[in-house]
Protein backbone atom coordinates (compact mmCIF):
# COMPACT_ATOMS: atom_id res chain seq x y z
CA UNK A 1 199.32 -99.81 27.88
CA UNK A 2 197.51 -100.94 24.42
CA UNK A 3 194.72 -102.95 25.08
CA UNK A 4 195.13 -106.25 23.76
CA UNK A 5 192.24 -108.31 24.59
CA UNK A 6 189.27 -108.56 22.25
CA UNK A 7 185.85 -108.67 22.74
CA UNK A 8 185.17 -112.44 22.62
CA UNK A 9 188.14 -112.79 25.18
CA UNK A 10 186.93 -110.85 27.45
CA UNK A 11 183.89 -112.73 27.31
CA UNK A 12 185.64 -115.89 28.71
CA UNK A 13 187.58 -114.16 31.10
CA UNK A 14 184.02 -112.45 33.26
CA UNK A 15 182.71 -116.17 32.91
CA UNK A 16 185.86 -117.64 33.98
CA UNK A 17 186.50 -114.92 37.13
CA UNK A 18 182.75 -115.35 37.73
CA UNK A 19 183.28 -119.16 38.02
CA UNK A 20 186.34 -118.94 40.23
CA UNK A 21 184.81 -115.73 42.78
CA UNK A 22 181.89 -118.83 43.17
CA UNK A 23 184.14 -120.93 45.24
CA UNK A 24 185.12 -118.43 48.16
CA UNK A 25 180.99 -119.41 48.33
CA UNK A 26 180.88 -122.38 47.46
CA UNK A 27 183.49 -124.90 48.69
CA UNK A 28 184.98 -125.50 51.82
CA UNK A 29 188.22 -125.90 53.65
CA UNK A 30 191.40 -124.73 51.79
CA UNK A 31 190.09 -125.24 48.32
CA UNK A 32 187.93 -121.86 48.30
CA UNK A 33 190.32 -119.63 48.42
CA UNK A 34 191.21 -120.36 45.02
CA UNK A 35 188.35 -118.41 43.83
CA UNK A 36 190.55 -115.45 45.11
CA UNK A 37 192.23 -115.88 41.52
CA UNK A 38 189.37 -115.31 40.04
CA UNK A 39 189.85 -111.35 40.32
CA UNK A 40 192.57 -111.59 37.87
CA UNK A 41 190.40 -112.99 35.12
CA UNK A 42 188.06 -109.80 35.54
CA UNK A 43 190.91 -107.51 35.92
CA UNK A 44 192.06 -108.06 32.32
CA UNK A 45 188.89 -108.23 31.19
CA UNK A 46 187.89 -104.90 32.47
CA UNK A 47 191.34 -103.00 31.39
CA UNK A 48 191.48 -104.54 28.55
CA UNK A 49 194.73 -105.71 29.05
CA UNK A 50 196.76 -108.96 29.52
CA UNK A 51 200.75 -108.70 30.67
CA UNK A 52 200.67 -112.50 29.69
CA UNK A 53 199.53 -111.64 26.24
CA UNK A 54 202.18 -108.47 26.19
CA UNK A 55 204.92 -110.64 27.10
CA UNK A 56 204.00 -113.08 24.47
CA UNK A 57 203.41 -111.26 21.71
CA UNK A 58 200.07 -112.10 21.45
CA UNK A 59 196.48 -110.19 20.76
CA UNK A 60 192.72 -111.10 20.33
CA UNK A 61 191.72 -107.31 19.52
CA UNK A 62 191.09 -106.93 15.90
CA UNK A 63 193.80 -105.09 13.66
CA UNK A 64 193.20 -101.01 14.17
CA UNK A 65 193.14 -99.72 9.95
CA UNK A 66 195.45 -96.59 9.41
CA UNK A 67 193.91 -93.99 7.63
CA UNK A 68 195.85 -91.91 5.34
């Protein structure tokens, strides 16, 4: 697994999963158990790694230099 989620991602993902974790708190009735998604948010952000992003292509971590 390469991590492919930068710093400033990861960033928005704690504040996001924060934000979500709030409702199982928060809210009432049915609704707060959508804050249970909010673990996935600060999964990735604490492995450093998306399967989204993998599956995509994508990455927000800043190109590694070869030396040589």
């Amino acid at each position: 697994m390469k991590a492919n989620v930068g710093t400033a991602d990861k960033v928005v993902r704690v504040l996001i999963g924060l934000a979500l974790l709030s409702l199982l708190v928060l809210v009432e009735g049915p609704w707060k158990w959508l804050g249970l998604a909010g673990i996935v948010p600060l999964a990735t952000a604490a492995f450093g790694y998306c399967p989204l992003y993998s599956l995509l292509g994508m990455s927000t971590c800043p190109l590694e230099t070869k030396a040589g």
